[in-house]
PDB file of N, CA and C in Angstrom:
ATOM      1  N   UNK A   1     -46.156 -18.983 -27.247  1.00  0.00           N
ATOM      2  CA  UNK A   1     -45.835 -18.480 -25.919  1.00  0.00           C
ATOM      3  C   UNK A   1     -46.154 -19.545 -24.881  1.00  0.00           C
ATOM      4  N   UNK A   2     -45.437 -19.552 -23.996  1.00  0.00           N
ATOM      5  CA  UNK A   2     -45.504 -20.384 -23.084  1.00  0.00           C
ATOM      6  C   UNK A   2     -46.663 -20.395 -21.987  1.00  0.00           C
ATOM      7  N   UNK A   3     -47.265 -21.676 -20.926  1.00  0.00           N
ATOM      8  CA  UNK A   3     -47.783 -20.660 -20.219  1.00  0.00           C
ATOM      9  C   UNK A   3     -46.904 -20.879 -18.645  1.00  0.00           C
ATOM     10  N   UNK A   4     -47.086 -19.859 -17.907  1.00  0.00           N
ATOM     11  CA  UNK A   4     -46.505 -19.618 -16.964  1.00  0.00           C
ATOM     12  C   UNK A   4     -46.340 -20.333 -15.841  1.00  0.00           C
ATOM     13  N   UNK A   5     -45.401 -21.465 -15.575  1.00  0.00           N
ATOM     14  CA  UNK A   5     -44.926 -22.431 -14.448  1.00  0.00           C
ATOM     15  C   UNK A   5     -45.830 -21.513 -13.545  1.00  0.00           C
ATOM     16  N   UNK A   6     -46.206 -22.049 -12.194  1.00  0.00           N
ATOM     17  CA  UNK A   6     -46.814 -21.420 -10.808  1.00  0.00           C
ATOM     18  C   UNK A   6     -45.643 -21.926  -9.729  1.00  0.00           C
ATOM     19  N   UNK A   7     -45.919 -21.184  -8.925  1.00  0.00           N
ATOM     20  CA  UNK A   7     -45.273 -21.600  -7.329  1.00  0.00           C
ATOM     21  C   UNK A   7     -45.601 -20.386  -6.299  1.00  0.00           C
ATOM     22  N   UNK A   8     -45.429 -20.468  -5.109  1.00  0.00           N
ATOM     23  CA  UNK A   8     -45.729 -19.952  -4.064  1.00  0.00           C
ATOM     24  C   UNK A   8     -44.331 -18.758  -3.777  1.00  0.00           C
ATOM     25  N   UNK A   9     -45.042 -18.018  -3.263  1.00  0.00           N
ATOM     26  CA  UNK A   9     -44.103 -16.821  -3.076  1.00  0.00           C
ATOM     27  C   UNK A   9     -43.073 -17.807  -1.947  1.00  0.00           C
ATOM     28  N   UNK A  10     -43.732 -17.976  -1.009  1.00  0.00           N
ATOM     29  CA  UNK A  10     -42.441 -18.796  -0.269  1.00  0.00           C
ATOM     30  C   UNK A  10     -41.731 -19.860  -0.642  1.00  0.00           C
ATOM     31  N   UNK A  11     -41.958 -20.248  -1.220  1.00  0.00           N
ATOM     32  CA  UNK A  11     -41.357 -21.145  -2.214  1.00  0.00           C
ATOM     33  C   UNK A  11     -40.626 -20.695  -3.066  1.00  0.00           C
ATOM     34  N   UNK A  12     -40.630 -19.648  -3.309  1.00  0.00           N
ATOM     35  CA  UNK A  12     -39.499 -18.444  -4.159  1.00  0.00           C
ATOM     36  C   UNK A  12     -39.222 -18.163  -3.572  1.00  0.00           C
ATOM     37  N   UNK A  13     -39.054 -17.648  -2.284  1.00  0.00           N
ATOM     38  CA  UNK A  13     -38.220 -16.615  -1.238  1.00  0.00           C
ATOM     39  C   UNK A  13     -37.145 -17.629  -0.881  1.00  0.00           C
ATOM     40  N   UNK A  14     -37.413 -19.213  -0.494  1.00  0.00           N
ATOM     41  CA  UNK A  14     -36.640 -20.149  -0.267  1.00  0.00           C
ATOM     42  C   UNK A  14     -35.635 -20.674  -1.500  1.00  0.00           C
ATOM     43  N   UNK A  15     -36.078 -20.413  -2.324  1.00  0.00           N
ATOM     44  CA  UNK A  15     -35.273 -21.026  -3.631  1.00  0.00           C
ATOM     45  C   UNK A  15     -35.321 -20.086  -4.860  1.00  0.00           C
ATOM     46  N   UNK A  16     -34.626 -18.839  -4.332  1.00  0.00           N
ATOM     47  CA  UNK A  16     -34.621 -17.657  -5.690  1.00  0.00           C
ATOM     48  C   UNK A  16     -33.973 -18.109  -6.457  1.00  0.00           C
ATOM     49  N   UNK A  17     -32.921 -18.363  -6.150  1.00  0.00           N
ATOM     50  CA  UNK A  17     -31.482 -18.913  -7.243  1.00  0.00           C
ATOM     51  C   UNK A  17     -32.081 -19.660  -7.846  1.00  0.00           C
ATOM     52  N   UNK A  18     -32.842 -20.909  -7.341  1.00  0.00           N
ATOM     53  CA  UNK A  18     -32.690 -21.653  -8.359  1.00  0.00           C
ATOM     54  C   UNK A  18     -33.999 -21.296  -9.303  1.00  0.00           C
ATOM     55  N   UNK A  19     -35.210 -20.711  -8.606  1.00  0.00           N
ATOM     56  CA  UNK A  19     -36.048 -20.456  -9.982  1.00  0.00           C
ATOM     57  C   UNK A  19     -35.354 -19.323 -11.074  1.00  0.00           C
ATOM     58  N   UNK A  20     -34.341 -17.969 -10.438  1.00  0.00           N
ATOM     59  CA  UNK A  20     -34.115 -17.216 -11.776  1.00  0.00           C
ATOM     60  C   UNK A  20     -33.169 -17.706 -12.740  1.00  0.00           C
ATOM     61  N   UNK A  21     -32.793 -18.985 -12.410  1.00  0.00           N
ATOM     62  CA  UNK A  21     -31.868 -19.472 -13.570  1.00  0.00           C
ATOM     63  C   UNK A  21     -32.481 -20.340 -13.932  1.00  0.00           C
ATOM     64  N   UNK A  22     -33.862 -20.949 -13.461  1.00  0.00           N
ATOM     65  CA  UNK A  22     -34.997 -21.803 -13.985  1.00  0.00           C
ATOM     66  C   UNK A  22     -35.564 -20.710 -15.283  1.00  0.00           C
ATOM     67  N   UNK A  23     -35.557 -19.853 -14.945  1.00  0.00           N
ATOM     68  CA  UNK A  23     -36.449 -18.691 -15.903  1.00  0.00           C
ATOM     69  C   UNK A  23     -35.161 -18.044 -16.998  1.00  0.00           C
ATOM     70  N   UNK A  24     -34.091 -17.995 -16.630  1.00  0.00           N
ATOM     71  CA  UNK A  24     -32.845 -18.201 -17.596  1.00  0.00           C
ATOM     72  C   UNK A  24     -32.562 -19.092 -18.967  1.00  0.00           C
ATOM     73  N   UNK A  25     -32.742 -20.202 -17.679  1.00  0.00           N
ATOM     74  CA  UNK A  25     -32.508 -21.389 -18.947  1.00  0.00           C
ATOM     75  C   UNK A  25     -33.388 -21.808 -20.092  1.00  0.00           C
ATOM     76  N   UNK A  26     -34.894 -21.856 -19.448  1.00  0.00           N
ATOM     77  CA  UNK A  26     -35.808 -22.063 -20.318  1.00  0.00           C
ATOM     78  C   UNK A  26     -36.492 -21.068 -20.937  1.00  0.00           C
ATOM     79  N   UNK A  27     -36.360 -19.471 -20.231  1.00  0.00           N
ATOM     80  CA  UNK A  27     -37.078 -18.457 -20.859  1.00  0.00           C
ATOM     81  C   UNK A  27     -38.339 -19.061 -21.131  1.00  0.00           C
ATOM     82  N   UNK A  28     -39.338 -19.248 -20.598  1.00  0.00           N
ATOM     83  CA  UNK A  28     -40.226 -19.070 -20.153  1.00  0.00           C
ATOM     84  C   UNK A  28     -41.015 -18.327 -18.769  1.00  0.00           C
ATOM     85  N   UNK A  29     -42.242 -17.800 -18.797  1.00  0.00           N
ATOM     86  CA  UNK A  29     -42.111 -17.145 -17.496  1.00  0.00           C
ATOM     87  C   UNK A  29     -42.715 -18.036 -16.507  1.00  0.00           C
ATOM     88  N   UNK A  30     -42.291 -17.286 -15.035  1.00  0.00           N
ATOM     89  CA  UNK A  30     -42.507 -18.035 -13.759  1.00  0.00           C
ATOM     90  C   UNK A  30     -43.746 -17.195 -12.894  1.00  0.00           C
ATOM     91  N   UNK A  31     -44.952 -17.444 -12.791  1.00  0.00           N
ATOM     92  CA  UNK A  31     -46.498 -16.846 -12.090  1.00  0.00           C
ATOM     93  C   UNK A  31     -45.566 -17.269 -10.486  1.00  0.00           C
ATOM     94  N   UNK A  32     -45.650 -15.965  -9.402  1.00  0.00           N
ATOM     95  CA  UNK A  32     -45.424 -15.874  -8.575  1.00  0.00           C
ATOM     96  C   UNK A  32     -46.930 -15.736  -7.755  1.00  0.00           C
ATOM     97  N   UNK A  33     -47.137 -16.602  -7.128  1.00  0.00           N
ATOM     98  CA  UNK A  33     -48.782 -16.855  -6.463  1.00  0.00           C
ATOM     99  C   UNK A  33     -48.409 -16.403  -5.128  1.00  0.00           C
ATOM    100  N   UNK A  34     -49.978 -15.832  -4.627  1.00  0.00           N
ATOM    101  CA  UNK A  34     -49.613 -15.980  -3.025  1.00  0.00           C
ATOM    102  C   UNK A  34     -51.351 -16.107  -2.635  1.00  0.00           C
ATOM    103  N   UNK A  35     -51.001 -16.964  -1.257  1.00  0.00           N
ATOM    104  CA  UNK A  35     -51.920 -17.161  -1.299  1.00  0.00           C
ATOM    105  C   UNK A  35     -53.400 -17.875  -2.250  1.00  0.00           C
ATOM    106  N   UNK A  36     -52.473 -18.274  -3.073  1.00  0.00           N
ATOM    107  CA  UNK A  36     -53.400 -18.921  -4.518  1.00  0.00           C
ATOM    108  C   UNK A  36     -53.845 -18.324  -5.378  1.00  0.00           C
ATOM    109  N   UNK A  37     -53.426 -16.754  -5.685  1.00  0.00           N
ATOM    110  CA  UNK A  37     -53.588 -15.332  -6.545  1.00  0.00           C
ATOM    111  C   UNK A  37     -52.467 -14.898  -6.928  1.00  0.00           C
ATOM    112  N   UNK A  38     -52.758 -14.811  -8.375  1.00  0.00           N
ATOM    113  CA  UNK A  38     -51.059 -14.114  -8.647  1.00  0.00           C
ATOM    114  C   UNK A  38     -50.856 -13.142  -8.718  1.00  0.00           C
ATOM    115  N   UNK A  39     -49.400 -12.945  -7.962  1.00  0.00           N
ATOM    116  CA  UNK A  39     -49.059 -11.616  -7.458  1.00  0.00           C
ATOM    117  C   UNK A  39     -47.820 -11.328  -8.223  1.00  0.00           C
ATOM    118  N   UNK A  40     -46.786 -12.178  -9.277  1.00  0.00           N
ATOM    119  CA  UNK A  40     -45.896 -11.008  -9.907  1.00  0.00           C
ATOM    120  C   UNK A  40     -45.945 -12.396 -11.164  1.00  0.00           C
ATOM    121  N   UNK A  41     -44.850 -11.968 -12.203  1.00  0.00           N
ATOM    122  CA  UNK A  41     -44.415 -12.396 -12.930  1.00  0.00           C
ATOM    123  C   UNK A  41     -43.422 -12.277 -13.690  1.00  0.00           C
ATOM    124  N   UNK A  42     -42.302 -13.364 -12.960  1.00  0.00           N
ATOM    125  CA  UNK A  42     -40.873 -13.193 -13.351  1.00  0.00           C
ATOM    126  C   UNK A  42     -40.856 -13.803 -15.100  1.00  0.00           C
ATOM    127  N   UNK A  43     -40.613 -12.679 -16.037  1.00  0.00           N
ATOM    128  CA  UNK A  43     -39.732 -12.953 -17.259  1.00  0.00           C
ATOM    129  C   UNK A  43     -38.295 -12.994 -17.766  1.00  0.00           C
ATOM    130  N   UNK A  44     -37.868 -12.918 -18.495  1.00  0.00           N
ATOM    131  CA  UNK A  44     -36.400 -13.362 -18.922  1.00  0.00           C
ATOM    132  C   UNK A  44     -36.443 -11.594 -20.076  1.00  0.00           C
ATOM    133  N   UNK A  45     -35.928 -10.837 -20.468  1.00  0.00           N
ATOM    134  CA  UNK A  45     -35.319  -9.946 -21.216  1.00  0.00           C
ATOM    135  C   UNK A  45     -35.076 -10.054 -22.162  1.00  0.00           C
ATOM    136  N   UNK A  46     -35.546  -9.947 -23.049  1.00  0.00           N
ATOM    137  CA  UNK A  46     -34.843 -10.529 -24.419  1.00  0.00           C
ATOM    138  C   UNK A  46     -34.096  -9.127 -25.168  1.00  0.00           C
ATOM    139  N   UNK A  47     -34.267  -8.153 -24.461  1.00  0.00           N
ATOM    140  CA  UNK A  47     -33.889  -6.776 -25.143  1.00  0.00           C
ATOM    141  C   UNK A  47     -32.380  -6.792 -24.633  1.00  0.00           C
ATOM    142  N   UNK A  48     -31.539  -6.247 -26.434  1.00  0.00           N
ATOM    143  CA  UNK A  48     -30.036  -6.230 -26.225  1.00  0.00           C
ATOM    144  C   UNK A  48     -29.526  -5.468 -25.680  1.00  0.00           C
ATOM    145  N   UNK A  49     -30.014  -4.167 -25.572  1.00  0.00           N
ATOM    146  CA  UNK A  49     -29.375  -3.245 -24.797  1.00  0.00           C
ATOM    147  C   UNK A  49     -30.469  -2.461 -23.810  1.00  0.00           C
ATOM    148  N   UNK A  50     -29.747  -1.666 -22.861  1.00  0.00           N
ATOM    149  CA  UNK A  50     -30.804  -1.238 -21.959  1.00  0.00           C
ATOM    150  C   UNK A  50     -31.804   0.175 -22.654  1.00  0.00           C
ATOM    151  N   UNK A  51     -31.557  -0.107 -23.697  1.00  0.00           N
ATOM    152  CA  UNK A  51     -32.136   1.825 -24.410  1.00  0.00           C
ATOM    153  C   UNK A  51     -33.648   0.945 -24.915  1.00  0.00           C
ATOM    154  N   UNK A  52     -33.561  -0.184 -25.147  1.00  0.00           N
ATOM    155  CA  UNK A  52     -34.982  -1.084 -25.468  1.00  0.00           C
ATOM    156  C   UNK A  52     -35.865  -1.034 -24.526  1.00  0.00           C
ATOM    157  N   UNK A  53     -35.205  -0.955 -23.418  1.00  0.00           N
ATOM    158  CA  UNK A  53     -36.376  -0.654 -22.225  1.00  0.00           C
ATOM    159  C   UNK A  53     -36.926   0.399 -21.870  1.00  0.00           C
ATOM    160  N   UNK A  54     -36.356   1.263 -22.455  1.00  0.00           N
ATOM    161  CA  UNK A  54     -36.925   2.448 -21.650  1.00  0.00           C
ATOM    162  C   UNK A  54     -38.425   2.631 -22.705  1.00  0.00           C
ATOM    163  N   UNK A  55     -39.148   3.093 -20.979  1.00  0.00           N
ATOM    164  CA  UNK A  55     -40.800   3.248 -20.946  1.00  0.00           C
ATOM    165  C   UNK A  55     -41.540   1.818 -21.168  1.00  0.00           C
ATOM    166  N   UNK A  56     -40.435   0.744 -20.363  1.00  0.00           N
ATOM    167  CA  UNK A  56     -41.167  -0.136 -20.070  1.00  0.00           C
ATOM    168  C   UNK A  56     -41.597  -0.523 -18.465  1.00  0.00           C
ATOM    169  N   UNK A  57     -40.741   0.267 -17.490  1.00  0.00           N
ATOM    170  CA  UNK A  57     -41.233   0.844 -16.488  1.00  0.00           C
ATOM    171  C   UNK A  57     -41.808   1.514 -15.740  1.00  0.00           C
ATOM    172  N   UNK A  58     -43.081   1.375 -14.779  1.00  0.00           N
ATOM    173  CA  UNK A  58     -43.847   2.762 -14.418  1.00  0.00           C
ATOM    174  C   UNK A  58     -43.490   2.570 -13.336  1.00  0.00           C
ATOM    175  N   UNK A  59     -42.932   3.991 -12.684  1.00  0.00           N
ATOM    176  CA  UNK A  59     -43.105   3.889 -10.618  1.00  0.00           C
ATOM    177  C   UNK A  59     -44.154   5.004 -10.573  1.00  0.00           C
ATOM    178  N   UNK A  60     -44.905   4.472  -9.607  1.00  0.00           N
ATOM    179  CA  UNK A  60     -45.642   5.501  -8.931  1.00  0.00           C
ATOM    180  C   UNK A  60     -45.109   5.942  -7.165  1.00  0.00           C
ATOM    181  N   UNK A  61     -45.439   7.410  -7.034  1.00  0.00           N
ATOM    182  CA  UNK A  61     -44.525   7.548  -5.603  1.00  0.00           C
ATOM    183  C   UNK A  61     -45.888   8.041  -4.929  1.00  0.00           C
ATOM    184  N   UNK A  62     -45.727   7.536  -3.682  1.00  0.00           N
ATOM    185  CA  UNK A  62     -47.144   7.651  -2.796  1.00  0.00           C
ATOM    186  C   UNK A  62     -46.290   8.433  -1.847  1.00  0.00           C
ATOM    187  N   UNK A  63     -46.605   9.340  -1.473  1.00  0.00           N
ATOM    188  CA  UNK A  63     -46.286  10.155  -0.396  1.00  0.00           C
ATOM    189  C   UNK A  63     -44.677  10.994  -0.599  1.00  0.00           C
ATOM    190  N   UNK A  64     -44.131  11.729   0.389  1.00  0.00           N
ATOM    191  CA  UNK A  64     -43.080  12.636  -0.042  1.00  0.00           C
ATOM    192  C   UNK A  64     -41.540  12.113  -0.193  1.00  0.00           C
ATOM    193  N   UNK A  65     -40.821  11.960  -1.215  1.00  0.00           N
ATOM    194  CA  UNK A  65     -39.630  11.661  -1.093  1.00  0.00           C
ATOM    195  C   UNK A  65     -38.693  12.251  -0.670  1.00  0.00           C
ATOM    196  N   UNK A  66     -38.824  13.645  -0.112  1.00  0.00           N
ATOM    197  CA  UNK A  66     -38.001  13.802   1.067  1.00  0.00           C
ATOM    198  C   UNK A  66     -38.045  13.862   2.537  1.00  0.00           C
ATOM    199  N   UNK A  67     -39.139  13.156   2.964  1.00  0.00           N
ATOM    200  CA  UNK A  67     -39.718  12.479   4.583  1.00  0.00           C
ATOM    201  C   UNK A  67     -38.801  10.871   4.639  1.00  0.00           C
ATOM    202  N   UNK A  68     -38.063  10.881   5.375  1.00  0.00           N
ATOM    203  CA  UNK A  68     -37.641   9.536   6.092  1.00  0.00           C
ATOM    204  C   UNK A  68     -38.862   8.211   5.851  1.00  0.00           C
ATOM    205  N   UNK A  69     -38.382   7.488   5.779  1.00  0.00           N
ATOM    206  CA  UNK A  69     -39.229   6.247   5.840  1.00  0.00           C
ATOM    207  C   UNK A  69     -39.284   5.647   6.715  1.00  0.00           C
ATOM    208  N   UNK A  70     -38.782   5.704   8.038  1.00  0.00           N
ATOM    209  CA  UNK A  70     -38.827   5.136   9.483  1.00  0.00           C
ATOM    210  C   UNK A  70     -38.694   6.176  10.131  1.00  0.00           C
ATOM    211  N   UNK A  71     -39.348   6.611  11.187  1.00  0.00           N
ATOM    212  CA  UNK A  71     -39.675   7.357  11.807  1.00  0.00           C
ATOM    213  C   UNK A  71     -38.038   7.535  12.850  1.00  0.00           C
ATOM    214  N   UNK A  72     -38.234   8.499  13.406  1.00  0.00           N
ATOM    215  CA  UNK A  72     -36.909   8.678  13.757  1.00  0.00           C
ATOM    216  C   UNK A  72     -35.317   8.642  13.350  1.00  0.00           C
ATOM    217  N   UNK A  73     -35.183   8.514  11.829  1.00  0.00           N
ATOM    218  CA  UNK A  73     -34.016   8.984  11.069  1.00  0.00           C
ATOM    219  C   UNK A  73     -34.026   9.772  10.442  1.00  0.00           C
ATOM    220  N   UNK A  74     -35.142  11.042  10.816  1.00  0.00           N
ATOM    221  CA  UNK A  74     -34.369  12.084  10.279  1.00  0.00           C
ATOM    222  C   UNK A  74     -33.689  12.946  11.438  1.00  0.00           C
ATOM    223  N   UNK A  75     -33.248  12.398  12.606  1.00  0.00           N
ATOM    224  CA  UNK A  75     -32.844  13.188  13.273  1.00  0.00           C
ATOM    225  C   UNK A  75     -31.029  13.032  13.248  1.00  0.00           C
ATOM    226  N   UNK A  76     -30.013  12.394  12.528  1.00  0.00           N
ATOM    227  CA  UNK A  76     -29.084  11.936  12.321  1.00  0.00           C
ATOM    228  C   UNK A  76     -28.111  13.458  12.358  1.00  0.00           C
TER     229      UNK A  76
END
């Protein structure tokens, strides 16, 4: 296993394209730092179909999903 190239979140925000086809080509993963702490980690998929993934995602929901998220659109 590889270990994980680093770079700066802004440094990804400026050049997405070219790191997710950096992480394409070489499949290896990319440590998304901020602030000098890492905060995500872009991998590559190796699963053929999307039925491999499932329950490899968790969301958690903080507060009500049917309250607006900016104040003043629910009056539309």
């Amino acid at each position: 296993m590889h270990l994980p190239k680093k770079i700066g979140k802004r440094e990804f925000i400026q050049h997405t394209s070219k790191y997710l086809q950096w992480v394409e080509i070489h499949g290896a993963p990319l440590m998304i730092t901020h602030q000098n702490h890492p905060a995500l980690v872009l991998t590559k998929i190796k699963s053929k179909t999307i039925k491999d993934l499932r329950g490899s995602v968790t969301v958690k929901v903080h507060g009500d999903l049917n309250e607006p998220i900016l104040p003043g659109f629910d009056k539309w």
